[in-house]
C-alpha atoms as a PDB file:
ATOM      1  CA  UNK A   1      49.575 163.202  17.134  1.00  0.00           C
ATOM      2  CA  UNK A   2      48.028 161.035  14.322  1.00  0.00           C
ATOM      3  CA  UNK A   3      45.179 161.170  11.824  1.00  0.00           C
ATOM      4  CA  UNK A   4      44.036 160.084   8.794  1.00  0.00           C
ATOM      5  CA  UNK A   5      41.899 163.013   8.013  1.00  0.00           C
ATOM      6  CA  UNK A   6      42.699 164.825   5.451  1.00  0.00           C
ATOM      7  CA  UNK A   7      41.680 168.012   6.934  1.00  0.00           C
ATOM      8  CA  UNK A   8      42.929 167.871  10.003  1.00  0.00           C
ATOM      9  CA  UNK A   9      46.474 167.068   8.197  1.00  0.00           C
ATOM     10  CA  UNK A  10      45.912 169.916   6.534  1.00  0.00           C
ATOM     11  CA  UNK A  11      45.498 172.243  10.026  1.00  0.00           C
ATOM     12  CA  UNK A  12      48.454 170.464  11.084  1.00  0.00           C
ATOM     13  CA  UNK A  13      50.772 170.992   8.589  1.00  0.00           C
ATOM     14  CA  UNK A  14      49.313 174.719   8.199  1.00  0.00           C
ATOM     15  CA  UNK A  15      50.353 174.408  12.066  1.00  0.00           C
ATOM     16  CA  UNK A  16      54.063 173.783  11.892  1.00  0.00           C
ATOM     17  CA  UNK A  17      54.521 176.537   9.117  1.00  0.00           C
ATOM     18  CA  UNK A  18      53.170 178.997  11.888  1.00  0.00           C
ATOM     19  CA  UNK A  19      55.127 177.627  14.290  1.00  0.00           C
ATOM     20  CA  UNK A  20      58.295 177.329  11.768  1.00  0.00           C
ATOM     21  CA  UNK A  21      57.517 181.097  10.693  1.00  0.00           C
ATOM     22  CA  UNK A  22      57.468 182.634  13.774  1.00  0.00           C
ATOM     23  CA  UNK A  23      60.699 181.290  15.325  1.00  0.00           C
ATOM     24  CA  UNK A  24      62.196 182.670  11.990  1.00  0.00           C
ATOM     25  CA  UNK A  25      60.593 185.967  12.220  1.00  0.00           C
ATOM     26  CA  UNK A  26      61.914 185.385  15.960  1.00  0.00           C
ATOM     27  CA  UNK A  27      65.144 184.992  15.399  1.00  0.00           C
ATOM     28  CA  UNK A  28      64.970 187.346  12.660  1.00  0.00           C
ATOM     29  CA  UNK A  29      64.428 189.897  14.846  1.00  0.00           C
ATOM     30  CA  UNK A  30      66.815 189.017  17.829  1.00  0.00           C
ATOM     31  CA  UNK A  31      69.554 189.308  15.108  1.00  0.00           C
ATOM     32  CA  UNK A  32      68.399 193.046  14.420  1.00  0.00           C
ATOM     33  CA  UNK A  33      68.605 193.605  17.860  1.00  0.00           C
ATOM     34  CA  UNK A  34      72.114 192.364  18.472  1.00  0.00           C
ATOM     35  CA  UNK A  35      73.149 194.417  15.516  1.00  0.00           C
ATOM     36  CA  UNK A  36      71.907 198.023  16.677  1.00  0.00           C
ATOM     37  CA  UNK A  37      73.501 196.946  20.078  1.00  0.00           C
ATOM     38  CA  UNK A  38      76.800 196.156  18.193  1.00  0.00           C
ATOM     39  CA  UNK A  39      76.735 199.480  16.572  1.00  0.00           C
ATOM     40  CA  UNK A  40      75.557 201.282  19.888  1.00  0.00           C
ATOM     41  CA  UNK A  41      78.567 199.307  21.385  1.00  0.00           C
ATOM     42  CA  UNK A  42      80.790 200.732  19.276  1.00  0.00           C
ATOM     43  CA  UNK A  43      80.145 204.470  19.787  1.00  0.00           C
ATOM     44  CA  UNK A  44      81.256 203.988  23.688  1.00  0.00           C
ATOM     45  CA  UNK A  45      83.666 201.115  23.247  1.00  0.00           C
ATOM     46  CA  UNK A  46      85.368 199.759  26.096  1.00  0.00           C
ATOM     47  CA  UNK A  47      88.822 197.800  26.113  1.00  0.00           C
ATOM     48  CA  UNK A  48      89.248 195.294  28.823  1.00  0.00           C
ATOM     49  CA  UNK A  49      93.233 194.339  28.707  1.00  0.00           C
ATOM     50  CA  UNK A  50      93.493 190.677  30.013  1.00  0.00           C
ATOM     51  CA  UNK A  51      96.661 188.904  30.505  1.00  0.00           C
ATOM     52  CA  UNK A  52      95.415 186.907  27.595  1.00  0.00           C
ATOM     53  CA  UNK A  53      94.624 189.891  25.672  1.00  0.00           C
ATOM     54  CA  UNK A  54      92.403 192.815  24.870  1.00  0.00           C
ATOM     55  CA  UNK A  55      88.062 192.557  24.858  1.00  0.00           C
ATOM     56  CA  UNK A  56      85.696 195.319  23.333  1.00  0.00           C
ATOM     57  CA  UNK A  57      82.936 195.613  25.902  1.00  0.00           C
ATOM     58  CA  UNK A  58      80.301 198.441  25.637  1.00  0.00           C
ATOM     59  CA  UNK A  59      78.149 200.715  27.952  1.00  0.00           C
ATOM     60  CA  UNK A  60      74.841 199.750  29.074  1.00  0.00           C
ATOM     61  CA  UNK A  61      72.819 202.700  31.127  1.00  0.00           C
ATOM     62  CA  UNK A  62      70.557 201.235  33.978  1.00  0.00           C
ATOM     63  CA  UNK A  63      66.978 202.020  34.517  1.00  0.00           C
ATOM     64  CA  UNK A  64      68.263 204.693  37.576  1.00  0.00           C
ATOM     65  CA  UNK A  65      70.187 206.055  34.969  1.00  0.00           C
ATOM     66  CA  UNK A  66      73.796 204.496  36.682  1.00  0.00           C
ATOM     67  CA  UNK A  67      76.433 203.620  33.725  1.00  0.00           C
ATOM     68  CA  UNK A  68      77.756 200.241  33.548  1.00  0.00           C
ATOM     69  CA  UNK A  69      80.445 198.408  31.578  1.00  0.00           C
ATOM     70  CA  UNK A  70      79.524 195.101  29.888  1.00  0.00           C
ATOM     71  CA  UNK A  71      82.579 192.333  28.693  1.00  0.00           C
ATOM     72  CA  UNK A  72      80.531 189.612  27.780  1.00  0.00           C
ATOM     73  CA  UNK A  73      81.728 186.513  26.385  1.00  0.00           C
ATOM     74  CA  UNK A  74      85.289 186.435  27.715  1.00  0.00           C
ATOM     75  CA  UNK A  75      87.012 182.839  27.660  1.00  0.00           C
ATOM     76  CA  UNK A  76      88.731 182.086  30.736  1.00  0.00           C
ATOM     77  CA  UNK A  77      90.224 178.448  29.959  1.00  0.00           C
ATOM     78  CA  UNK A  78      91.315 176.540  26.924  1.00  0.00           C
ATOM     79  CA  UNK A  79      87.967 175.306  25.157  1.00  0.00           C
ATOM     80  CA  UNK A  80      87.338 171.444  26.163  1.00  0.00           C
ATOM     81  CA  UNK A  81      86.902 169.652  23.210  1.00  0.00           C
ATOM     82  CA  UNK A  82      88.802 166.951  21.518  1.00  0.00           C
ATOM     83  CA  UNK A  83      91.818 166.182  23.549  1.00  0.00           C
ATOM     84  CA  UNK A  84      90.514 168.144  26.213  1.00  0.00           C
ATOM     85  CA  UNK A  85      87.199 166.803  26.880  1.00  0.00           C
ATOM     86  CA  UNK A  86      86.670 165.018  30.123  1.00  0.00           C
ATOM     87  CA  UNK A  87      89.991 166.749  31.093  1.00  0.00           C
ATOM     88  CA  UNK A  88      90.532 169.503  33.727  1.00  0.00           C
ATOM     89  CA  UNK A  89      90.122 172.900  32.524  1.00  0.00           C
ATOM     90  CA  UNK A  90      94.037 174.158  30.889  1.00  0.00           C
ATOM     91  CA  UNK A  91      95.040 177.782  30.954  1.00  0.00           C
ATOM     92  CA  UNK A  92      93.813 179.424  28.385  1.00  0.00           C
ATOM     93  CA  UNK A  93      96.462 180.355  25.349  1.00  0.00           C
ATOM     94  CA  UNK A  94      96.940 184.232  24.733  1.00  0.00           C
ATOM     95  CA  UNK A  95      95.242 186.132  21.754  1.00  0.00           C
ATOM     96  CA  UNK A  96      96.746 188.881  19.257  1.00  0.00           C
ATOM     97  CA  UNK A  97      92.967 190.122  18.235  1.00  0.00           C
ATOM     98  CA  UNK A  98      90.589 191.864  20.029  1.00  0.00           C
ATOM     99  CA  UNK A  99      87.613 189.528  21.238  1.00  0.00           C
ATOM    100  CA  UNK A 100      84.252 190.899  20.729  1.00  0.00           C
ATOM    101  CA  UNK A 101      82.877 191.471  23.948  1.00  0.00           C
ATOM    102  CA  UNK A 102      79.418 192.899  22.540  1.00  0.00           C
ATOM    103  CA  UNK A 103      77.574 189.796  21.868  1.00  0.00           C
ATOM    104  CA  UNK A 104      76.458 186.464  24.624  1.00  0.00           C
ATOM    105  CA  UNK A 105      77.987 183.538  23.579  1.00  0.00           C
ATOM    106  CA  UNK A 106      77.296 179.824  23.378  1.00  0.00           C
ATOM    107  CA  UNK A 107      75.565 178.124  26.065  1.00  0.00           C
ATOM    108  CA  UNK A 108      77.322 174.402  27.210  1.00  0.00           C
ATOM    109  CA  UNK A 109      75.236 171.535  26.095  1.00  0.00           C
ATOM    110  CA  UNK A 110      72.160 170.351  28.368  1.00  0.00           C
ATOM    111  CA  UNK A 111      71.834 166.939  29.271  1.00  0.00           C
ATOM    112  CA  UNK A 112      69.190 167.267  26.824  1.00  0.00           C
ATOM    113  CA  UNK A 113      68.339 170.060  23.771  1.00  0.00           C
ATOM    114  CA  UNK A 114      64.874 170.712  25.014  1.00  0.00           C
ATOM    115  CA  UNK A 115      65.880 172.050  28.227  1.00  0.00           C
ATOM    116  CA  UNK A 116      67.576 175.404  26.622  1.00  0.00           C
ATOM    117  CA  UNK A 117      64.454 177.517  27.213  1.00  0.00           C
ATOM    118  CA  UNK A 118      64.633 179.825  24.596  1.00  0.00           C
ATOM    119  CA  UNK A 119      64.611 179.410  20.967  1.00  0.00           C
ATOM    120  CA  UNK A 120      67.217 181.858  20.066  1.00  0.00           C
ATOM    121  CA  UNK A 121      70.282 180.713  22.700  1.00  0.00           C
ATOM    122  CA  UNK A 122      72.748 177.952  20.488  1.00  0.00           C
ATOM    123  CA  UNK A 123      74.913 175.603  22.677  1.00  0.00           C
ATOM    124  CA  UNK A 124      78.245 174.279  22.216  1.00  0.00           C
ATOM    125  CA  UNK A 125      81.502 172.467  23.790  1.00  0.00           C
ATOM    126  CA  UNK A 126      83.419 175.577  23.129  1.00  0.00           C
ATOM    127  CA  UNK A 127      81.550 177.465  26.286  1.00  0.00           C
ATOM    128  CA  UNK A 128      83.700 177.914  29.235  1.00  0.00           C
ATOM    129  CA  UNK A 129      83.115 181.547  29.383  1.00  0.00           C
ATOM    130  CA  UNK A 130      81.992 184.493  32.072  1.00  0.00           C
ATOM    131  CA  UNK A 131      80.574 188.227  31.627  1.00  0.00           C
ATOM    132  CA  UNK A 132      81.653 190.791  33.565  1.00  0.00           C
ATOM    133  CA  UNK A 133      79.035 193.530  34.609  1.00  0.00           C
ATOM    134  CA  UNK A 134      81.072 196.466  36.446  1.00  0.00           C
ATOM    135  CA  UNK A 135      80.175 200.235  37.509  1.00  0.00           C
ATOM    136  CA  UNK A 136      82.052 202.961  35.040  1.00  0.00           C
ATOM    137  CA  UNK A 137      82.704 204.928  37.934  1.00  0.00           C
ATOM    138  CA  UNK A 138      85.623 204.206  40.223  1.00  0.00           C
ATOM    139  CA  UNK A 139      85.514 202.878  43.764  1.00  0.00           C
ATOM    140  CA  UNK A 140      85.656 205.765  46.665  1.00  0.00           C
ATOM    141  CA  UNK A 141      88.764 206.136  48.108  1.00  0.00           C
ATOM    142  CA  UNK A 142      87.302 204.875  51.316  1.00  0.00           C
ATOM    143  CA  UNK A 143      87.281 201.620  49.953  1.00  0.00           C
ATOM    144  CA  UNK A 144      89.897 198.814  48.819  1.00  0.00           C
ATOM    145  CA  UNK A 145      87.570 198.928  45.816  1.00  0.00           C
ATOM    146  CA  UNK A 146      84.135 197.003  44.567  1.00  0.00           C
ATOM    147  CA  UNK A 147      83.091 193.967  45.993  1.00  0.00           C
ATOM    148  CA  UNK A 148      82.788 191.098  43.899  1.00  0.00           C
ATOM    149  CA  UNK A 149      79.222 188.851  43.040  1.00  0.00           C
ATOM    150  CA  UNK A 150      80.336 185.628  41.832  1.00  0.00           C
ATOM    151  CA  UNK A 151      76.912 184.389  40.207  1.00  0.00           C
ATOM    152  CA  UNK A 152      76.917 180.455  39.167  1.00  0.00           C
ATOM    153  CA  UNK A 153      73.330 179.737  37.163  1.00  0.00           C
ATOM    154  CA  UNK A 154      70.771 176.884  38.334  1.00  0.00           C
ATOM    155  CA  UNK A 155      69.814 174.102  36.302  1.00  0.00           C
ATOM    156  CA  UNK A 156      71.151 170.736  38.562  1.00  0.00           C
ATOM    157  CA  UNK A 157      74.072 170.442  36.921  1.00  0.00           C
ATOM    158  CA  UNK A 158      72.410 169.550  33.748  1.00  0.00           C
ATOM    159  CA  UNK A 159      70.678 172.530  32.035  1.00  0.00           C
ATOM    160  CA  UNK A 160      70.423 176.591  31.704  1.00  0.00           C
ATOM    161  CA  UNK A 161      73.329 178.963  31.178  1.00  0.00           C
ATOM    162  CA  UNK A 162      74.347 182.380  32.252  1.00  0.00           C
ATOM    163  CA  UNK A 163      73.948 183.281  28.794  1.00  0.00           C
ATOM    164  CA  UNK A 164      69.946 183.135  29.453  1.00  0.00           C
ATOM    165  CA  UNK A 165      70.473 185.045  32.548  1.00  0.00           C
ATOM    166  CA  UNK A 166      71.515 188.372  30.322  1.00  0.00           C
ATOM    167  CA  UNK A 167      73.570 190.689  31.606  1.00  0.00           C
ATOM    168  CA  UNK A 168      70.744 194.024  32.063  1.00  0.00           C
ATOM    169  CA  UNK A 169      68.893 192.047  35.788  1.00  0.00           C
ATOM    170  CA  UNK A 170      72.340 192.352  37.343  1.00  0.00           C
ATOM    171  CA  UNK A 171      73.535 195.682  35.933  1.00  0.00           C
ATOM    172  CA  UNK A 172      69.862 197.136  36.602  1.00  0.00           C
ATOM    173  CA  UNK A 173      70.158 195.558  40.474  1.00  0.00           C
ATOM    174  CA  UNK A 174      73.751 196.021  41.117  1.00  0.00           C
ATOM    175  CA  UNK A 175      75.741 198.820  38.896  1.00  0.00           C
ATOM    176  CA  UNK A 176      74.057 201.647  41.408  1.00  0.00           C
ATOM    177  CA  UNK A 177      75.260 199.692  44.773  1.00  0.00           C
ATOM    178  CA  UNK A 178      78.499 199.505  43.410  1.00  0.00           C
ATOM    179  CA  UNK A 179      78.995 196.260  43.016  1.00  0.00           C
ATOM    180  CA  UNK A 180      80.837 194.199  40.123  1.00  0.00           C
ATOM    181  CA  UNK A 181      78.549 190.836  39.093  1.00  0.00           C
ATOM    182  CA  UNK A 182      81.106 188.209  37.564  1.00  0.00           C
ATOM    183  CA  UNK A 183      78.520 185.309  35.548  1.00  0.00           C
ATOM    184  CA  UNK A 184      80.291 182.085  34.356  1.00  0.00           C
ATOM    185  CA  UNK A 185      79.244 178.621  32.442  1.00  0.00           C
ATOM    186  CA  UNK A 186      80.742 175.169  33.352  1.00  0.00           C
ATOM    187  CA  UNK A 187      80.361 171.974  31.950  1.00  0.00           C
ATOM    188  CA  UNK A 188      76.903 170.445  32.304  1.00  0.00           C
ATOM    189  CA  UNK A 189      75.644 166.874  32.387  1.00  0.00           C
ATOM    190  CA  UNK A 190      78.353 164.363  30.994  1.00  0.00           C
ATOM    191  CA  UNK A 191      80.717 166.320  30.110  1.00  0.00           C
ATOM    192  CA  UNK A 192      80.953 167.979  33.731  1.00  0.00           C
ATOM    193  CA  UNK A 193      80.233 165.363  36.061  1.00  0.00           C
ATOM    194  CA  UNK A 194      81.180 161.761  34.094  1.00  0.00           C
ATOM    195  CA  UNK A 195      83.053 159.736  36.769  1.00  0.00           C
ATOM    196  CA  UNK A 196      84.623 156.527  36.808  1.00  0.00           C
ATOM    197  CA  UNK A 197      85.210 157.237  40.941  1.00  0.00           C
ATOM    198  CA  UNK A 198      88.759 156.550  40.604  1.00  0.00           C
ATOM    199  CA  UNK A 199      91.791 158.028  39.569  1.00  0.00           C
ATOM    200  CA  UNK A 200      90.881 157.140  35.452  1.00  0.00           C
ATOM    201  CA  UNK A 201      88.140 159.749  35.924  1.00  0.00           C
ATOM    202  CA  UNK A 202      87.961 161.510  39.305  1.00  0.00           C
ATOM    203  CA  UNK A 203      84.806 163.712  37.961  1.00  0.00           C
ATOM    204  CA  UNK A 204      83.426 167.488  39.074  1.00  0.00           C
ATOM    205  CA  UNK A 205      84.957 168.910  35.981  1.00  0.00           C
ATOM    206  CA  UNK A 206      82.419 171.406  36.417  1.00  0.00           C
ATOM    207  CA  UNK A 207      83.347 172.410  39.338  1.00  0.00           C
ATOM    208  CA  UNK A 208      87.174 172.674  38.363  1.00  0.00           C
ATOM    209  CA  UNK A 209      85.688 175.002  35.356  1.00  0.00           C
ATOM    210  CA  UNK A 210      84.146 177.178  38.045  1.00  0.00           C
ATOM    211  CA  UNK A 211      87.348 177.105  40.460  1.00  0.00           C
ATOM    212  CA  UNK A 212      89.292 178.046  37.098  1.00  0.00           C
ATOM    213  CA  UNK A 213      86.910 181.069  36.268  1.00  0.00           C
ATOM    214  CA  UNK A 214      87.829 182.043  40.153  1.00  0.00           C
ATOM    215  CA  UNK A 215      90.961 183.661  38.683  1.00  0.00           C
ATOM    216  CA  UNK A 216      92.649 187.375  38.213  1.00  0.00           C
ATOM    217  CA  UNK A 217      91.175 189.416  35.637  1.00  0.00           C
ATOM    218  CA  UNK A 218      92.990 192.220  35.365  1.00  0.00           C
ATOM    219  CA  UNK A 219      92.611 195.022  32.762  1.00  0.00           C
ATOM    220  CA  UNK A 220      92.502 198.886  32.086  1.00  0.00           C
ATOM    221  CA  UNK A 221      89.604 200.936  30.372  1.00  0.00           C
ATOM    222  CA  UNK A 222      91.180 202.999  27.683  1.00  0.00           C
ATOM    223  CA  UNK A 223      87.958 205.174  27.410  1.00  0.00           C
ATOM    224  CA  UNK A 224      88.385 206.091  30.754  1.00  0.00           C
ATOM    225  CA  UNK A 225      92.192 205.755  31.423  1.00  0.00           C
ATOM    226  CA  UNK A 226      91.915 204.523  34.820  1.00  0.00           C
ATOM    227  CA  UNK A 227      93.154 201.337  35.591  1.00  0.00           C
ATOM    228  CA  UNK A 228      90.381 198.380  37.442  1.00  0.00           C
ATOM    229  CA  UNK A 229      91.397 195.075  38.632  1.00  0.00           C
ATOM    230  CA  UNK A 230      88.296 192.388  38.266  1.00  0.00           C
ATOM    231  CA  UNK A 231      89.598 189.507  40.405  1.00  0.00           C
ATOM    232  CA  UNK A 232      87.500 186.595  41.753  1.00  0.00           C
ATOM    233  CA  UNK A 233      90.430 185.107  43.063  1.00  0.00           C
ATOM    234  CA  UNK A 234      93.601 187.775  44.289  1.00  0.00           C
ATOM    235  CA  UNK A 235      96.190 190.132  43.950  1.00  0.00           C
ATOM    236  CA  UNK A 236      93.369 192.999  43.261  1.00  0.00           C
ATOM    237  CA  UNK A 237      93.708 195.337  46.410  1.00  0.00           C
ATOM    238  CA  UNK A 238      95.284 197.706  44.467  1.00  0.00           C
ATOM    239  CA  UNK A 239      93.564 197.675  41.596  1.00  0.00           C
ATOM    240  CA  UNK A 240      90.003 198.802  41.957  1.00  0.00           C
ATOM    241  CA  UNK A 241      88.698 195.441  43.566  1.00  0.00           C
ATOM    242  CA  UNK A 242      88.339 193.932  47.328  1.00  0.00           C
ATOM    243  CA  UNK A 243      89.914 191.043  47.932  1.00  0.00           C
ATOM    244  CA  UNK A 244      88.607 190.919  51.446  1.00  0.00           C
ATOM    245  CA  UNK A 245      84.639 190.651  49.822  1.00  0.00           C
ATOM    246  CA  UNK A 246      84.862 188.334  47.265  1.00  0.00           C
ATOM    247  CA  UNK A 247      81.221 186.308  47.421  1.00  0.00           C
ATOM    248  CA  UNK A 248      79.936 183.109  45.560  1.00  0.00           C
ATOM    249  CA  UNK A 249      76.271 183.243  45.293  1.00  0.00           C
ATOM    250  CA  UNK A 250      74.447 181.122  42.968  1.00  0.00           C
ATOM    251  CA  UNK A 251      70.531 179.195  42.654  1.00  0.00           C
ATOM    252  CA  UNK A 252      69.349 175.701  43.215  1.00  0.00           C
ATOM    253  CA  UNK A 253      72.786 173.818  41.883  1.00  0.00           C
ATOM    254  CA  UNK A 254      74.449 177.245  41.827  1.00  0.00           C
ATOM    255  CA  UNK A 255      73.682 177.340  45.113  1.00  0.00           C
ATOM    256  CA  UNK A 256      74.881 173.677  46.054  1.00  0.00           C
ATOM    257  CA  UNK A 257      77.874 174.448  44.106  1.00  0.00           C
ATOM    258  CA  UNK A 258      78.748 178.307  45.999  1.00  0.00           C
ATOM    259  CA  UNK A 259      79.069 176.138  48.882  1.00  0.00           C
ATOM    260  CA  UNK A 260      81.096 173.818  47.687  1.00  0.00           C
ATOM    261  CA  UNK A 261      83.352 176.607  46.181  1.00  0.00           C
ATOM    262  CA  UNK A 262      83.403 178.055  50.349  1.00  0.00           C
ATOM    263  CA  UNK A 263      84.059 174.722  51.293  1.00  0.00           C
ATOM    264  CA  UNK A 264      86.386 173.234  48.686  1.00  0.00           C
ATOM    265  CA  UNK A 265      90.671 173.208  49.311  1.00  0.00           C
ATOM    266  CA  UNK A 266      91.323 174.385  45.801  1.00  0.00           C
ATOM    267  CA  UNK A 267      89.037 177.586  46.120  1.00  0.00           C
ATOM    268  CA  UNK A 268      88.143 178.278  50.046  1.00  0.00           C
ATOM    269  CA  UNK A 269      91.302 180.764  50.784  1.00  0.00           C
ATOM    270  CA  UNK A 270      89.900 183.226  47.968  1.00  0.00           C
ATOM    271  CA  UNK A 271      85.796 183.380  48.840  1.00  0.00           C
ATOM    272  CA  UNK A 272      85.046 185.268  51.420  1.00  0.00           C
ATOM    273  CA  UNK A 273      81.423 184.616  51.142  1.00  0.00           C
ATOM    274  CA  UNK A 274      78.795 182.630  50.065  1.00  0.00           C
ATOM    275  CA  UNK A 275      74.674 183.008  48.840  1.00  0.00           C
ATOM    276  CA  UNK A 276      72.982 179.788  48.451  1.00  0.00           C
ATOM    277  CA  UNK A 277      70.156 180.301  47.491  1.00  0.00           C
ATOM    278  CA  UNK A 278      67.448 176.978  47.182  1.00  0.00           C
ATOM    279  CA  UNK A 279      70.593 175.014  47.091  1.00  0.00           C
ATOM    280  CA  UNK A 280      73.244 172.999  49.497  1.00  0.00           C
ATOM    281  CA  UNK A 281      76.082 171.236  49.063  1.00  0.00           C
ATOM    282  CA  UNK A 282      74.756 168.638  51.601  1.00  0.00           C
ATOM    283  CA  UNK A 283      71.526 168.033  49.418  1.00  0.00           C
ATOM    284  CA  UNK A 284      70.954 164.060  48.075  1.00  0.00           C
ATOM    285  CA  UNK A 285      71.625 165.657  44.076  1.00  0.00           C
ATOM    286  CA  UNK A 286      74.281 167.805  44.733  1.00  0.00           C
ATOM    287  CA  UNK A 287      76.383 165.140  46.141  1.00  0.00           C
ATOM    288  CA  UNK A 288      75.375 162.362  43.446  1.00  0.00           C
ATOM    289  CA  UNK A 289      75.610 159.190  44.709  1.00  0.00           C
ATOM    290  CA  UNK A 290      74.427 157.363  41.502  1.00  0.00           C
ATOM    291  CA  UNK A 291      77.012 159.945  39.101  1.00  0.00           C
ATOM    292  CA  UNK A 292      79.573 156.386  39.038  1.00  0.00           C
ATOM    293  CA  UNK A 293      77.161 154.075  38.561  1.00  0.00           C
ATOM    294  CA  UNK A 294      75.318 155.840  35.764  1.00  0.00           C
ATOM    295  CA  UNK A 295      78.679 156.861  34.284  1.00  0.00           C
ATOM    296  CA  UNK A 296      79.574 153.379  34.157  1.00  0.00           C
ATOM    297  CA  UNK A 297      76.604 152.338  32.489  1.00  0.00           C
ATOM    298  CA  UNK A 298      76.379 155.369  29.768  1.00  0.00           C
ATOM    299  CA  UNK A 299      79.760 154.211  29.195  1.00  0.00           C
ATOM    300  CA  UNK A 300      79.184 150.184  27.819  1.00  0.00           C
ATOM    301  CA  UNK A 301      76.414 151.740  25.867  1.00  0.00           C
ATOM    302  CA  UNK A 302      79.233 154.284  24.340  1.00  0.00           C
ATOM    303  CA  UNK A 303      81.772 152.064  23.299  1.00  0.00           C
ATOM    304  CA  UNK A 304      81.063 149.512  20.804  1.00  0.00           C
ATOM    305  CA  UNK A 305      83.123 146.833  21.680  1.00  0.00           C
ATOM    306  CA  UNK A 306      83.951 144.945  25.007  1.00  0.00           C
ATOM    307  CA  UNK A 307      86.148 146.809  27.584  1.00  0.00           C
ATOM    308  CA  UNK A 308      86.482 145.929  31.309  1.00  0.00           C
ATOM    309  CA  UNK A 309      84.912 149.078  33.788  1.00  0.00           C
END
């Protein structure tokens, strides 16, 4: 908006210092909230041993009063940057320190920055990471153990996170039903789906990110010295988890991309299940018949001198 007005700069400038204001007063207090929720975390600490290594998760109490266990945060490949990017997700290395598990953690970058919805969520390369949402209590002995939700977030491949989907919806829904809700983040936008359509760049890194976080989790809870196995892949039956109801479930592309995930060789022997919700793998922009073409072209505009695509 323009004017020459005096005035009416005036209203607009006095505009943008509200606006600036607020999302600091915003901000100011979502950091004062993550900090009593630290130090609430603390006073019922979890440890979640990984093959990795250890994660401080906390206790979160549900709204029908059922106690879950929260790990939020947890890396599950090698981050993709540098050497990495555009490369298939690499094991990740193992860690001497314990990982805070308390706090969400970066969101992958959005095709573009006004599509992360809220003002207080930061993105970052550094983002291939999943929560784990779990009852405290321990499976009944009728049972191989919990069933798995395997939730992939929306966003057509090119927007939202799970970090905007929390973590309290699924405990509040699930926890009491006994059922363990496993969110992850993938590689959105170019740096997920840039393909050449041959074998110099195949593509679907995103979807290699999400058949990567489809691994074994396995860890004990010290605080409760009973040992849980959190597995989205195998090897759990004895360990607190079903292998046998393991399901993918995910909206609009996270729904397109659960059935891919039931469909896919790399992935289909370990999902049992899928949920696809306002999503199929079979839709026109899940499949992405312009993702070489538009590749190619983001490509010459990329590289500043002349180089034969």
């Amino acid at each position: 908006m323009y004017c020459q007005n005096c005035q009416c700069q005036e209203v607009l400038a006095m505009r943008a210092r509200s606006t600036f204001q607020s999302r600091v007063v915003w901000r100011t207090m979502l950091s004062f909230v993550s900090l009593c929720l630290c130090l609430l975390a603390t006073a019922n600490a979890q440890i979640l041993q990984l093959n990795q290594g250890k994660v401080q998760g906390f206790e979160y109490k549900t709204a029908k009063g059922e106690v879950a266990e929260v790990f939020l945060n947890i890396p599950y490949a090698s981050p993709p940057v540098g050497d990495l990017r555009f490369e298939k997700p690499r094991p990740l290395d193992a860690w001497n320190n314990v990982i805070n598990g308390t706090v969400l953690g970066a969101a992958c970058h959005p095709i573009v920055p006004e599509a992360v919805f809220t003002v207080w969520v930061r993105t970052s390369e550094d983002c291939l990471t999943l929560n784990i949402i779990k009852p405290k209590r321990k499976p009944p002995k009728s049972e191989v153990g919990f069933p798995i939700l395997f939730w992939i977030h929306g966003g057509g491949y090119e927007m939202f996170s799970a970090v905007e989907c929390g973590f309290e919806s699924f405990a509040n829904s699930y926890t009491n039903k006994g059922v363990i809700v496993v969110t992850i983040q993938y590689r959105l936008g170019v740096y997920g789906f840039f393909s050449t359509g041959d074998e110099r760049m195949p593509g679907n890194l995103g979807l290699y990110d999400m058949a990567e976080a489809l691994k074994v989790i396995q860890f004990r809870s010290y605080y409760s010295s009973s040992y849980y196995l959190v597995f989205v892949h195998s090897n759990a039956k004895n360990f607190g988890g079903d292998p046998s109801r393991i399901t993918v479930w995910g909206e609009s592309a996270g729904g397109a991309a659960a059935g891919q995930l039931i469909l896919s060789p790399v992935t289909r022997d370990y999902v049992a299940r899928s949920i696809e919700m306002s999503g199929s793998p079979w839709t026109s922009w899940a499949i992405g018949s312009r993702v070489v073409k538009n590749s190619l072209e983001l490509a010459k505009i990329s590289i500043p001198f002349e180089y034969d695509f």
